[in-house]
C-alpha atoms as a PDB file:
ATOM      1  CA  UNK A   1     141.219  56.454 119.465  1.00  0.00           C
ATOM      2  CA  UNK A   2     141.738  59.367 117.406  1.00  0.00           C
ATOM      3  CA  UNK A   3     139.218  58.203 114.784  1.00  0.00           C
ATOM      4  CA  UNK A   4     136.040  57.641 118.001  1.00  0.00           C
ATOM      5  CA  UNK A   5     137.290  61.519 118.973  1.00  0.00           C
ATOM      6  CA  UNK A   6     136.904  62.919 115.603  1.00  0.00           C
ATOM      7  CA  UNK A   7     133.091  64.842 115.023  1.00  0.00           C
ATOM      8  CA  UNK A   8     130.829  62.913 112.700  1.00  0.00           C
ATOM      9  CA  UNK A   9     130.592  64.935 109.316  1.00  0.00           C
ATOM     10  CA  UNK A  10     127.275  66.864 108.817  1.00  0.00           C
ATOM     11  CA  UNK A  11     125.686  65.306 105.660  1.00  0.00           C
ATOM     12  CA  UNK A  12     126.329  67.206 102.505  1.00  0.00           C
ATOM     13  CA  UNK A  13     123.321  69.343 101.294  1.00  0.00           C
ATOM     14  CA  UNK A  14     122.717  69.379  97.830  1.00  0.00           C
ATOM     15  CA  UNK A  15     121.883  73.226  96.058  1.00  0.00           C
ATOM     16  CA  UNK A  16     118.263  72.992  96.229  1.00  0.00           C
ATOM     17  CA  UNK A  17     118.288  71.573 100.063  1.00  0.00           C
ATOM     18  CA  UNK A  18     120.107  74.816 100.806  1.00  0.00           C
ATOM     19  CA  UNK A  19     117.808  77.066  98.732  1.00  0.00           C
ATOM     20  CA  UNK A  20     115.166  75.537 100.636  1.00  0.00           C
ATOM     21  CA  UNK A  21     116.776  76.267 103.759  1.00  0.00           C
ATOM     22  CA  UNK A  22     117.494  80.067 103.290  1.00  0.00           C
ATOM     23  CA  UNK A  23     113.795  80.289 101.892  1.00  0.00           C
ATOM     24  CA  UNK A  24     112.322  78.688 104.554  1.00  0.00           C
ATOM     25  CA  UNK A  25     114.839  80.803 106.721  1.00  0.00           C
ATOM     26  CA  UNK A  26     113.228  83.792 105.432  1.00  0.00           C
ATOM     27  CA  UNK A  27     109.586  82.889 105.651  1.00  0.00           C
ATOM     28  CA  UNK A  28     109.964  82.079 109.052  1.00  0.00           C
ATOM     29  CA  UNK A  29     111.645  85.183 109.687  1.00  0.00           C
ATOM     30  CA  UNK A  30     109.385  87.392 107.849  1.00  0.00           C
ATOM     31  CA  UNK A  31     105.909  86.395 109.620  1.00  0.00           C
ATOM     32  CA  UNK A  32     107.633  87.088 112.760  1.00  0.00           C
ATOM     33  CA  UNK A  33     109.333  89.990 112.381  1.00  0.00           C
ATOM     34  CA  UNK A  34     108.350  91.458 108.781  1.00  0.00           C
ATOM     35  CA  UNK A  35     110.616  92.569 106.287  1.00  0.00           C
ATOM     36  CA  UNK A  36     111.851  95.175 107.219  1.00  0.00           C
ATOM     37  CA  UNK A  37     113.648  93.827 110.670  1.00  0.00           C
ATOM     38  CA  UNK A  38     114.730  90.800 108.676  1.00  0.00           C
ATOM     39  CA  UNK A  39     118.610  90.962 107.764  1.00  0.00           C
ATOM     40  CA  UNK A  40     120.453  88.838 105.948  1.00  0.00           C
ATOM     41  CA  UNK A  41     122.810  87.931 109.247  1.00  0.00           C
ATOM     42  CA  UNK A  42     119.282  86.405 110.646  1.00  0.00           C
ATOM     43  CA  UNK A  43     119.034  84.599 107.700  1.00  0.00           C
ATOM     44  CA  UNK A  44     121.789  83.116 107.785  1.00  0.00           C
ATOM     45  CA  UNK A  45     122.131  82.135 111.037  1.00  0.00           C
ATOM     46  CA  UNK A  46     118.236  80.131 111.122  1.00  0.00           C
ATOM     47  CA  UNK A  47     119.303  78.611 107.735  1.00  0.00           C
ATOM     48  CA  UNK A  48     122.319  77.362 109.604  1.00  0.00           C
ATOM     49  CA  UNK A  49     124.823  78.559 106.868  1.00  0.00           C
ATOM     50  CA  UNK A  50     128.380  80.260 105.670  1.00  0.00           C
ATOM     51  CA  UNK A  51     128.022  83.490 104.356  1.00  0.00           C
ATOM     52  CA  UNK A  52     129.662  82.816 101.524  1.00  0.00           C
ATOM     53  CA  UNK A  53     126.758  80.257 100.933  1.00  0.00           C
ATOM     54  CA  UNK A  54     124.573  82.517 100.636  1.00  0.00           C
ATOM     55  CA  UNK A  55     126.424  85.297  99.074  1.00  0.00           C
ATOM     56  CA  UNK A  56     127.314  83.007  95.957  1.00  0.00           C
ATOM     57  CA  UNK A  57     124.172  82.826  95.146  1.00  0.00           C
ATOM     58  CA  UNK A  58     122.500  86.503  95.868  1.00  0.00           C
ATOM     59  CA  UNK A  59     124.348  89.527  95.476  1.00  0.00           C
ATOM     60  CA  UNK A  60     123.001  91.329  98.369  1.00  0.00           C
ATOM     61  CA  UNK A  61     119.582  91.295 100.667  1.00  0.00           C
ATOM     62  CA  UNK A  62     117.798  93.198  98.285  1.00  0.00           C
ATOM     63  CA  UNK A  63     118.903  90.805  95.338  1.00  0.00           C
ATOM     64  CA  UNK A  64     117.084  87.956  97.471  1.00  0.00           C
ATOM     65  CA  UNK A  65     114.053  89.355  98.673  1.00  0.00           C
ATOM     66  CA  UNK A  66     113.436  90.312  94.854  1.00  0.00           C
ATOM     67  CA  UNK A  67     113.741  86.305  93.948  1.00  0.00           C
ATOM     68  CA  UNK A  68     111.949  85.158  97.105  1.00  0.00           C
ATOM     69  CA  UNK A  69     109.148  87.593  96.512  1.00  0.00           C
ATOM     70  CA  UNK A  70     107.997  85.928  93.167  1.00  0.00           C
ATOM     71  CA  UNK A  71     107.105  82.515  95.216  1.00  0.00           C
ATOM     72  CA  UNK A  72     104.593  84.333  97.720  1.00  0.00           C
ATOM     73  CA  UNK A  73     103.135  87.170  95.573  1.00  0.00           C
ATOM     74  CA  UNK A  74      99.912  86.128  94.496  1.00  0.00           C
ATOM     75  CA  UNK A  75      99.753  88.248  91.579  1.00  0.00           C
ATOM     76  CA  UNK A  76     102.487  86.071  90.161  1.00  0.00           C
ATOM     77  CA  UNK A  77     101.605  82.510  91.156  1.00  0.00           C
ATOM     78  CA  UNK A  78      97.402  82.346  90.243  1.00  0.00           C
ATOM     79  CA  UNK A  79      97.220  84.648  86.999  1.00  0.00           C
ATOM     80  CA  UNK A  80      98.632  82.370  84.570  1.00  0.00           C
ATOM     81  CA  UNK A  81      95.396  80.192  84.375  1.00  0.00           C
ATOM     82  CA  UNK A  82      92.982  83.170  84.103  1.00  0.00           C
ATOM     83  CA  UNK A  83      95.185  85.128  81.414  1.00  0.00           C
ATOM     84  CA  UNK A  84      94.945  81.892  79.633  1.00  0.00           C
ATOM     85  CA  UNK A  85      91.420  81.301  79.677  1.00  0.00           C
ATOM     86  CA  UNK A  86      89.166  81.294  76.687  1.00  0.00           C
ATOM     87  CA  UNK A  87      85.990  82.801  78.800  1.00  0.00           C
ATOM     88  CA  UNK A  88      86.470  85.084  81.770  1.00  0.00           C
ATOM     89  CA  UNK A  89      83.181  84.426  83.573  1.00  0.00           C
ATOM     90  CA  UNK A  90      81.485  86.002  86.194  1.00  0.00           C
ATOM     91  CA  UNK A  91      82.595  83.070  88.310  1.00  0.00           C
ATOM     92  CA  UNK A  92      86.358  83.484  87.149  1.00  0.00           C
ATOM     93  CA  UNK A  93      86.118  86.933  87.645  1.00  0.00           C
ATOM     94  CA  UNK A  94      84.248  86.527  91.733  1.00  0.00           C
ATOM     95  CA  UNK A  95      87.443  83.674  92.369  1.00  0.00           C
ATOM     96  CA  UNK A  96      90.101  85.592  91.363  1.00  0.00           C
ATOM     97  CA  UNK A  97      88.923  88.299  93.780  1.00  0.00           C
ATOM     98  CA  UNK A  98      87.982  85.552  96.351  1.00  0.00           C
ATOM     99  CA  UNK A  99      91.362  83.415  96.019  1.00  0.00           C
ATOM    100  CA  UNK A 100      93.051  87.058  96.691  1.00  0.00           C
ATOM    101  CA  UNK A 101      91.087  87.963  99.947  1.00  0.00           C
ATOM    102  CA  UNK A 102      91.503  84.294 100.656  1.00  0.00           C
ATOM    103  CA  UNK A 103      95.599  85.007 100.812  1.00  0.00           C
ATOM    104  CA  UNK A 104      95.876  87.725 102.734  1.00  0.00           C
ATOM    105  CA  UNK A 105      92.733  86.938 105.140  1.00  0.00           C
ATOM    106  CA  UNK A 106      95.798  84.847 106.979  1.00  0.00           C
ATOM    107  CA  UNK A 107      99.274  85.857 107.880  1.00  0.00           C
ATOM    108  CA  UNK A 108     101.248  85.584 104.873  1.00  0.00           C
ATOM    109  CA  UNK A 109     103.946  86.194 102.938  1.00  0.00           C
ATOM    110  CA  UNK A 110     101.965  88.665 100.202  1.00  0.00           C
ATOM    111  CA  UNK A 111      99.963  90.265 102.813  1.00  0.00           C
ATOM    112  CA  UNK A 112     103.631  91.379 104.253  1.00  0.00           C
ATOM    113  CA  UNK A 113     104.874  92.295 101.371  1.00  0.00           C
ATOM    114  CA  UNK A 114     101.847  94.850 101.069  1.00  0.00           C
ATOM    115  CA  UNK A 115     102.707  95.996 104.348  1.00  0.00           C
ATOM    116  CA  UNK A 116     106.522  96.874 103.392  1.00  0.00           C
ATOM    117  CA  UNK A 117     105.745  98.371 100.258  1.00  0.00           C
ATOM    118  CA  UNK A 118     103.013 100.449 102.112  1.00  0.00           C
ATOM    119  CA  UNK A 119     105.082 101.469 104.905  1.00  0.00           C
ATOM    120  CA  UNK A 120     109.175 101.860 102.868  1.00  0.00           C
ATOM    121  CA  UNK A 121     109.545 103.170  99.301  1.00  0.00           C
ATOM    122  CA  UNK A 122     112.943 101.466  98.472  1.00  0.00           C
ATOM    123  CA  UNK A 123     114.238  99.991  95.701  1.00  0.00           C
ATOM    124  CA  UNK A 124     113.305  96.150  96.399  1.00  0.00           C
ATOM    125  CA  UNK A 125     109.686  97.575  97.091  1.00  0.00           C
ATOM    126  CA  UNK A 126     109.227  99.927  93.839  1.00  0.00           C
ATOM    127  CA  UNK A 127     110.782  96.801  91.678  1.00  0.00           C
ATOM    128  CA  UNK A 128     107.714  94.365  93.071  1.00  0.00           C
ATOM    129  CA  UNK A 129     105.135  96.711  93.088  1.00  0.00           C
ATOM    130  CA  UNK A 130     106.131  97.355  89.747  1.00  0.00           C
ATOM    131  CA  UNK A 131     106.950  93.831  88.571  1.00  0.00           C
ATOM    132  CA  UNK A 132     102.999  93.067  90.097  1.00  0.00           C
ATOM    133  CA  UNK A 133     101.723  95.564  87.651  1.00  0.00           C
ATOM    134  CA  UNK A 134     103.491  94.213  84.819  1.00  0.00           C
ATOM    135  CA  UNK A 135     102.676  90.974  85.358  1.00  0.00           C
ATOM    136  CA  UNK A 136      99.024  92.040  84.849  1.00  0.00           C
ATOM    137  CA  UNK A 137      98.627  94.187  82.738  1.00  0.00           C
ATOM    138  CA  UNK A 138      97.946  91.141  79.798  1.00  0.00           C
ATOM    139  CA  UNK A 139      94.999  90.033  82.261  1.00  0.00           C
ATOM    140  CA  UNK A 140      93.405  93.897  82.918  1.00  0.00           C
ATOM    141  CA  UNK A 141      93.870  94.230  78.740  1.00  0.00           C
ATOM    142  CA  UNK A 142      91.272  91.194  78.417  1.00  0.00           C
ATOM    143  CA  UNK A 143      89.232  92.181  80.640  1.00  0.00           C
ATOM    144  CA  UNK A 144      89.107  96.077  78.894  1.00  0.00           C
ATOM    145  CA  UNK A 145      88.185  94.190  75.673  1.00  0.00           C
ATOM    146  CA  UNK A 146      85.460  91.683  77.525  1.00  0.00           C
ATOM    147  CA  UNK A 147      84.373  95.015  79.014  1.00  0.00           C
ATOM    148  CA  UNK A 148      84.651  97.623  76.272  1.00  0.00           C
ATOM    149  CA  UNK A 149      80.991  98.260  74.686  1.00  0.00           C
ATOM    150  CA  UNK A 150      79.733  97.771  78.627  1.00  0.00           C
ATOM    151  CA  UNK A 151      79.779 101.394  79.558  1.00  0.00           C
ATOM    152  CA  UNK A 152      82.103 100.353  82.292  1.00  0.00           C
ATOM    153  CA  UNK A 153      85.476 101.258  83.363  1.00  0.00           C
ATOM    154  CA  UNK A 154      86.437  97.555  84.643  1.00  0.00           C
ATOM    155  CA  UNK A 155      89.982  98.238  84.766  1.00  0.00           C
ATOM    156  CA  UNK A 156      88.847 100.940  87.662  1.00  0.00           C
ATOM    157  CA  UNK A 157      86.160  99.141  89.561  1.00  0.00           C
ATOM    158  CA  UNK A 158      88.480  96.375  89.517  1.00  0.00           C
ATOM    159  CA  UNK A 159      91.193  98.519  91.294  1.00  0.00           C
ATOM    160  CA  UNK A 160      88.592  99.712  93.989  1.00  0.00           C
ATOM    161  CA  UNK A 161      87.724  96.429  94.984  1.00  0.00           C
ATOM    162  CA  UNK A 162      91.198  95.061  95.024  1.00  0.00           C
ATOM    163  CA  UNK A 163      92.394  97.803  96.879  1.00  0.00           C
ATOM    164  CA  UNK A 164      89.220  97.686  99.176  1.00  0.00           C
ATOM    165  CA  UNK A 165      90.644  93.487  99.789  1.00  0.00           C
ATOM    166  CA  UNK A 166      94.417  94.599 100.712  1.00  0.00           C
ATOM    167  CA  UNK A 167      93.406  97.696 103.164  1.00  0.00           C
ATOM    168  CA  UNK A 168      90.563  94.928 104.953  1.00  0.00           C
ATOM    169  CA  UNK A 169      93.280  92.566 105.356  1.00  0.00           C
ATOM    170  CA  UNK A 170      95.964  95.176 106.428  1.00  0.00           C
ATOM    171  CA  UNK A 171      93.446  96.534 108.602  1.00  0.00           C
ATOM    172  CA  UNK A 172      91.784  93.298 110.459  1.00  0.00           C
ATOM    173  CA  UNK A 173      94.815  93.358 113.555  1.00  0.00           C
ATOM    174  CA  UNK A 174      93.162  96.833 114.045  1.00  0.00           C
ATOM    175  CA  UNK A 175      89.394  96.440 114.837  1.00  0.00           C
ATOM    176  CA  UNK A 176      86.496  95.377 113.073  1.00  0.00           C
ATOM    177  CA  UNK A 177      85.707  97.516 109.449  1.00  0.00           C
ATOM    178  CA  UNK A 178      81.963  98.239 109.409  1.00  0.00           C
ATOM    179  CA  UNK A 179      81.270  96.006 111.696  1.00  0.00           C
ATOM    180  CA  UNK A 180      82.705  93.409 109.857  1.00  0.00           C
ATOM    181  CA  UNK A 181      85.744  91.777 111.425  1.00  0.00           C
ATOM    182  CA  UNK A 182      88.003  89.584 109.566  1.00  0.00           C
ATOM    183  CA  UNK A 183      89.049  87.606 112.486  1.00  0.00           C
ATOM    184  CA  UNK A 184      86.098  85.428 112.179  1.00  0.00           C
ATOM    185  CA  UNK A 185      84.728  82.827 109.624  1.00  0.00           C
ATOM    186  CA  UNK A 186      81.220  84.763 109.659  1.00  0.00           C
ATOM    187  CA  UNK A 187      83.041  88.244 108.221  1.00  0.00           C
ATOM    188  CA  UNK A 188      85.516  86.275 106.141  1.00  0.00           C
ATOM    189  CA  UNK A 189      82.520  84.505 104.313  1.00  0.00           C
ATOM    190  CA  UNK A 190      80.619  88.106 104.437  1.00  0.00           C
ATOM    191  CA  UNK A 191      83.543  89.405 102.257  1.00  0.00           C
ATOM    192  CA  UNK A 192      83.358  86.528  99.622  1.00  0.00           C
ATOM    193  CA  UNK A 193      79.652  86.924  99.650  1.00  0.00           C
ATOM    194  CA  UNK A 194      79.797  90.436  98.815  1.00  0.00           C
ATOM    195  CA  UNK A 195      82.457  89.746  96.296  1.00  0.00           C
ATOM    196  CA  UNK A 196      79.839  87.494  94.143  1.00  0.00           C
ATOM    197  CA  UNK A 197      77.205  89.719  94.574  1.00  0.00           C
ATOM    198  CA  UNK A 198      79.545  92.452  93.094  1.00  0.00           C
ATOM    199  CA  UNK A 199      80.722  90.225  90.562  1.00  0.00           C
ATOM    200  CA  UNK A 200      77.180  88.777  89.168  1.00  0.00           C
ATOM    201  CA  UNK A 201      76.504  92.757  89.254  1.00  0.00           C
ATOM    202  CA  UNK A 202      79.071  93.616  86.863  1.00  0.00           C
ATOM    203  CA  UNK A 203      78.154  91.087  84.643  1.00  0.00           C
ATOM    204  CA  UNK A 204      74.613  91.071  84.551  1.00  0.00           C
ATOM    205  CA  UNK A 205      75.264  94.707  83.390  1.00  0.00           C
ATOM    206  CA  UNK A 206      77.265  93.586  80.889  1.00  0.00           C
ATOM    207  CA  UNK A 207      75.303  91.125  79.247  1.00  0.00           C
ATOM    208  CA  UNK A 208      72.719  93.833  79.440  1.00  0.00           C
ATOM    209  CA  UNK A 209      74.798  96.412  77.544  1.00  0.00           C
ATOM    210  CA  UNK A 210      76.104  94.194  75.269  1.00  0.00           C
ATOM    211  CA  UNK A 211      75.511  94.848  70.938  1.00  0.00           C
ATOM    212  CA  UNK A 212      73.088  91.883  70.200  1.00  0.00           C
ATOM    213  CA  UNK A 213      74.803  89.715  67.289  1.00  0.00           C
ATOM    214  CA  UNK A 214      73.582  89.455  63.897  1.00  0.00           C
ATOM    215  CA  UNK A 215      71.711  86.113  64.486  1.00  0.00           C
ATOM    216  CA  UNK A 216      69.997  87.504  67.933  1.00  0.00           C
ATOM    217  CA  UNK A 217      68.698  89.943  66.106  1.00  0.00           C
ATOM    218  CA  UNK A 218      67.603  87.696  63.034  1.00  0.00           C
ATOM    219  CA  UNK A 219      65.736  85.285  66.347  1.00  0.00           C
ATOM    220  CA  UNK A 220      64.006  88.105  67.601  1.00  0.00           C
ATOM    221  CA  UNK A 221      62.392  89.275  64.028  1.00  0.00           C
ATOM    222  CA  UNK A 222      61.266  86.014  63.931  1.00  0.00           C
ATOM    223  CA  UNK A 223      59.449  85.782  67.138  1.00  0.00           C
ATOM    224  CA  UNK A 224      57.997  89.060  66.455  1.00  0.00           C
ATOM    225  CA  UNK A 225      56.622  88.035  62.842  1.00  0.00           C
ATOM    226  CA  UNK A 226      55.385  84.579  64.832  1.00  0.00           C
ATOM    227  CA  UNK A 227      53.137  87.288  66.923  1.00  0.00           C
ATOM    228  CA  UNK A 228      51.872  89.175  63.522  1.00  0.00           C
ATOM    229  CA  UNK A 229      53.555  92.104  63.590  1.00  0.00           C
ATOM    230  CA  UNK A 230      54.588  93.886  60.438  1.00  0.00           C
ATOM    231  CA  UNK A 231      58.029  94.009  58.879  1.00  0.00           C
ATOM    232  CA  UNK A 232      58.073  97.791  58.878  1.00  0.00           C
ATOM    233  CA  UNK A 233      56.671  97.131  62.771  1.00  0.00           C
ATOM    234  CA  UNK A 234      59.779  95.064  63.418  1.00  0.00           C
ATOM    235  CA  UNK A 235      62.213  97.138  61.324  1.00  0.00           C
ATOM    236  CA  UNK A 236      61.509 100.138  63.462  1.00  0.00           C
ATOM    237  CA  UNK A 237      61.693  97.990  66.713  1.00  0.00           C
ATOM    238  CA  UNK A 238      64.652  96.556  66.345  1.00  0.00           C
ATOM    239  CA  UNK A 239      66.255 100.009  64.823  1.00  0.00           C
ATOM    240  CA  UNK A 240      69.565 101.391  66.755  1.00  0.00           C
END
């Protein structure tokens, strides 16, 4: 009798079922109410744990947010295959851009983590912002060198347009920008349009800038002899 009165145990989660919870706890919380209403009591309570759960494994609220953060920020997660890459093309460069506005077009995680750090200087938000710019400065550095004999500052017309992406998205629960509004697939595909165009831009003035190599410059003698001009025709011509 005592033993059909006695409450079935609840299953034992393992760590990483109960990381999962208090990160999905989190998310959850967080698109609803944003970060800065979230506590770590509300946490707790949708993840359905102890304190002491969660307290054994982050020292405080801030502690967590400053782990959880690095799973959402996009910054973090889709730079890795870019910094690596051999060639940073004009595509690479339009969908990095595009895979950004892409992000925070939607509720998300990132594009509420803009909103905190725009709207409370604290500790946990100067530590991301700053842990963001970190992250990529290796990435701006390669494209500075890709950039450097353009006549371009990349590093700051890359800033305007990334900044231009998080204040559109920010902005999109407000009204229309331009006439452009984000709510609908027409102005979200006008942004990535406009991104390309920007980015073929850049490029095309870069390849138009660029020092012409040894051998370029050995081709275009040639053609130029092929068409009977002189060498001291072709000298001059081809003079910097």
């Amino acid at each position: 009798m005592e033993q059909e009165n006695r409450k079935p145990r609840r299953p034992r989660r393992s760590k990483a079922d109960i990381e999962n919870c208090i990160d999905k706890a989190a998310k959850e919380l967080i698109l609803k109410k944003r970060f800065s209403n979230v506590t770590v009591l509300d946490i707790i309570k949708r993840a359905k744990i102890e304190p002491i759960t969660f307290y054994s494994r982050y020292r405080n609220q801030e502690n967590f947010f400053e782990h959880f953060v690095r799973d959402f920020d996009y910054w973090f997660k889709d730079t890795m295959s870019v910094e690596n890459d051999q060639v940073r093309t004009e595509e690479v460069y339009a969908e990095l851009l595009i895979n950004l506005f892409n992000e925070l077009s939607h509720k998300s995680i990132m594009l509420e983590l803009l909103r905190w750090e725009i709207s409370d200087t604290n500790q946990v938000t100067l530590r991301t912002a700053m842990s963001r710019e970190l992250h990529t400065i290796p990435l701006v550095d390669k494209y500075e060198s890709d950039f450097k004999d353009s006549g371009m500052d990349i590093s700051a017309i890359s800033s305007l347009l990334i900044g231009g992406i998080y204040y559109l998205c920010l902005h999109k629960e407000c009204s229309p920008f331009c006439r452009i509004d984000l709510n609908t697939d027409e102005g979200q595909q006008r942004i990535q349009n406009a991104i390309r165009t920007l980015s073929r831009l850049l490029y095309e003035h870069k390849q138009g800038t660029r020092s012409q190599s040894k051998d370029e410059l050995e081709g275009i003698a040639e053609r130029m002899r092929q068409r009977g001009m002189s060498e001291e025709d072709i000298r001059y011509c081809l003079m910097k």
